[in-house]
C-alpha atoms as a PDB file:
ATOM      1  CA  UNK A   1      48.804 -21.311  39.191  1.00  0.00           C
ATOM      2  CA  UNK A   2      51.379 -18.653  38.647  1.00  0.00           C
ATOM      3  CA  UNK A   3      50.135 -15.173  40.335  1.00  0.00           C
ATOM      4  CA  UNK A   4      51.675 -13.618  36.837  1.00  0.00           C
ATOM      5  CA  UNK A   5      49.210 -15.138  34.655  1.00  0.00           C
ATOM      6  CA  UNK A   6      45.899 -13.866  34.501  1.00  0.00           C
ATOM      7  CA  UNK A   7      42.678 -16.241  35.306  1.00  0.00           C
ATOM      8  CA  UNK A   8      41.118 -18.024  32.424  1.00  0.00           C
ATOM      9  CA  UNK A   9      38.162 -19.769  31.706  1.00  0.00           C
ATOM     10  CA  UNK A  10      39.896 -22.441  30.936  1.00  0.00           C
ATOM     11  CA  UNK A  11      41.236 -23.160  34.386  1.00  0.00           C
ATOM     12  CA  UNK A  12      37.933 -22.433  35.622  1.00  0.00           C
ATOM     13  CA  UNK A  13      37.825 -18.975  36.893  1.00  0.00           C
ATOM     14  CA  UNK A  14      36.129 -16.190  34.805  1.00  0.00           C
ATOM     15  CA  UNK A  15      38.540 -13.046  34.110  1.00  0.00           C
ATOM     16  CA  UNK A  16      37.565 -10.307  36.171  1.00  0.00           C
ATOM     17  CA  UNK A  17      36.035  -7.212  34.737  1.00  0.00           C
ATOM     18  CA  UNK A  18      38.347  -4.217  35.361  1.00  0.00           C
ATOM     19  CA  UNK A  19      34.950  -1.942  34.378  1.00  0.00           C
ATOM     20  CA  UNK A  20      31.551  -4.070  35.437  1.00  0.00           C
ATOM     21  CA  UNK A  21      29.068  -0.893  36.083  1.00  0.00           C
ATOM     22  CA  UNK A  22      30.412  -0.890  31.161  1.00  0.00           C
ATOM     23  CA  UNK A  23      27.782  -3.559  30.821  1.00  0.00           C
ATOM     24  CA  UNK A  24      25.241  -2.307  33.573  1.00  0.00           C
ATOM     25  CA  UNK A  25      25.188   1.290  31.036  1.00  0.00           C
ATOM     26  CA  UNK A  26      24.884  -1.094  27.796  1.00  0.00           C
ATOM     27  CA  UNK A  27      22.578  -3.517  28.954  1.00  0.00           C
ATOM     28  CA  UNK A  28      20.196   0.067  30.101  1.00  0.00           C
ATOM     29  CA  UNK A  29      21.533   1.941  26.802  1.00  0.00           C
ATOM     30  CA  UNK A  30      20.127  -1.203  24.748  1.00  0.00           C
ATOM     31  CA  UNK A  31      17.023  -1.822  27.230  1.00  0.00           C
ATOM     32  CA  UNK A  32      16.324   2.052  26.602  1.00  0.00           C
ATOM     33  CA  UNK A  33      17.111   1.770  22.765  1.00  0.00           C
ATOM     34  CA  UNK A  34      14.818  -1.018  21.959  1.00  0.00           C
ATOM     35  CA  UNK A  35      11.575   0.659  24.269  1.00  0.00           C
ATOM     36  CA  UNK A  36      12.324   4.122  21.604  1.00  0.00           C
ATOM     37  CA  UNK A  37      11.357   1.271  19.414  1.00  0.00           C
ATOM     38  CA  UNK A  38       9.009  -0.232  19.910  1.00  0.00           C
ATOM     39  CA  UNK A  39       7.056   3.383  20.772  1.00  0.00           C
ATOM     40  CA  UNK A  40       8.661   4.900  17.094  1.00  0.00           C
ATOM     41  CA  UNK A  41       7.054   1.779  15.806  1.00  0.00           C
ATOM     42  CA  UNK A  42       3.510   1.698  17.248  1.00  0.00           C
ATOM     43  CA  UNK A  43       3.339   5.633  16.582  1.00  0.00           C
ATOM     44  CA  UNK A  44       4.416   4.966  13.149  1.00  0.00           C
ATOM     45  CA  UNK A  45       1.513   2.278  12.407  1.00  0.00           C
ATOM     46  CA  UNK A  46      -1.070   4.408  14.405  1.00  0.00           C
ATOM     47  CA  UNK A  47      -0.385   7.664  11.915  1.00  0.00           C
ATOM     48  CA  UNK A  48      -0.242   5.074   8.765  1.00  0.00           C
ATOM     49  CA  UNK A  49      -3.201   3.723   9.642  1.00  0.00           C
ATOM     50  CA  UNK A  50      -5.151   7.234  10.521  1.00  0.00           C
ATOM     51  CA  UNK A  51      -3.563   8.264   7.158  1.00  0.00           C
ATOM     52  CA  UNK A  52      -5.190   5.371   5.250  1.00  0.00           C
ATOM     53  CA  UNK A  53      -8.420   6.095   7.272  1.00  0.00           C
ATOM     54  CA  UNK A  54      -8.370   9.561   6.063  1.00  0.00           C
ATOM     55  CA  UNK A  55      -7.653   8.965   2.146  1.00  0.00           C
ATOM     56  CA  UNK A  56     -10.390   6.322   1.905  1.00  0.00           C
ATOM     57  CA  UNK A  57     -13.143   9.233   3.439  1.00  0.00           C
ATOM     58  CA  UNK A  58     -11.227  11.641   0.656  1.00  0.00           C
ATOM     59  CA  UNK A  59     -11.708   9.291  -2.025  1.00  0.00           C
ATOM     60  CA  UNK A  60     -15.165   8.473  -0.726  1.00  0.00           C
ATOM     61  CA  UNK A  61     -15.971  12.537  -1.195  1.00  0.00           C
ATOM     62  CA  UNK A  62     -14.308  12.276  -4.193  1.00  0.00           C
ATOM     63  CA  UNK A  63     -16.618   9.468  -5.335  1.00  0.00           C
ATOM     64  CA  UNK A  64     -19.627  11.273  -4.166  1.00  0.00           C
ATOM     65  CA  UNK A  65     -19.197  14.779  -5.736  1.00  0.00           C
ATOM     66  CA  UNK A  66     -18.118  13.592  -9.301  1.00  0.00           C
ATOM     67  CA  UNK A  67     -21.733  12.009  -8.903  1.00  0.00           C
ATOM     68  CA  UNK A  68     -23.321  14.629  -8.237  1.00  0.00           C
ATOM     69  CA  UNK A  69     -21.374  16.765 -11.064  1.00  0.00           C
ATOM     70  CA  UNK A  70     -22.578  14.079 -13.962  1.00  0.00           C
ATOM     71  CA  UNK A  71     -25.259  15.629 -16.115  1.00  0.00           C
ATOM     72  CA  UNK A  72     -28.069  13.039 -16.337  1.00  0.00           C
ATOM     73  CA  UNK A  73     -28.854  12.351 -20.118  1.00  0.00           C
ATOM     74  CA  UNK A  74     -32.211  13.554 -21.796  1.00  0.00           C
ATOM     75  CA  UNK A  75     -34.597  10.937 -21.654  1.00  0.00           C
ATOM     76  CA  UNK A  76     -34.924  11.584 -25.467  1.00  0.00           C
ATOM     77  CA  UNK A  77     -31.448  10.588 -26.535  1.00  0.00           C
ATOM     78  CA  UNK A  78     -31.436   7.285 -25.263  1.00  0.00           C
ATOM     79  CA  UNK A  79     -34.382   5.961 -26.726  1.00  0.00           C
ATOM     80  CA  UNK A  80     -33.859   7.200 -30.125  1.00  0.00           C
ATOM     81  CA  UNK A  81     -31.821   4.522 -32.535  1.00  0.00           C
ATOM     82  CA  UNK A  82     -28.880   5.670 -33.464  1.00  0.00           C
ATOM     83  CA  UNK A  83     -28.157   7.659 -36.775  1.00  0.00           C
ATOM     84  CA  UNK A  84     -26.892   5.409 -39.538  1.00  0.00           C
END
């Protein structure tokens, strides 16, 4: 092996890394990156689901006051026959 030519994998001796502590910061950048994540994520689902918690009880009001708005119909109106 010359001492001019750099080591390759190919005869069995990995390059050396002029920079190792570049992967140590990526591998924590990415580590860090993906736990933002996951937490955005399970936030995200918790306010959907509080959202979708909160328009069912809306409609559910909703539901409930239009009942209570509906005039009931005289008594006499639905048993008379119908005008021909």
């Amino acid at each position: 092996m010359n001492s001019e030519h750099s080591p390759t994998p190919e005869n069995g001796t990995p390059p050396a890394k002029k920079f190792p502590w570049i992967d140590i910061l990526a591998d924590r950048l990415a580590s860090t990156g993906l736990s933002w994540a996951r937490q955005s994520l399970s936030m995200g689902k918790r306010v959907l689901e509080t959202s979708a918690k909160t328009l069912s009880q809306t409609a559910g009001s909703l539901d409930e006051w239009e009942k209570k708005l509906e005039r009931p119909k005289p008594a006499a109106e639905s048993d008379a026959p119908a005008p021909s």
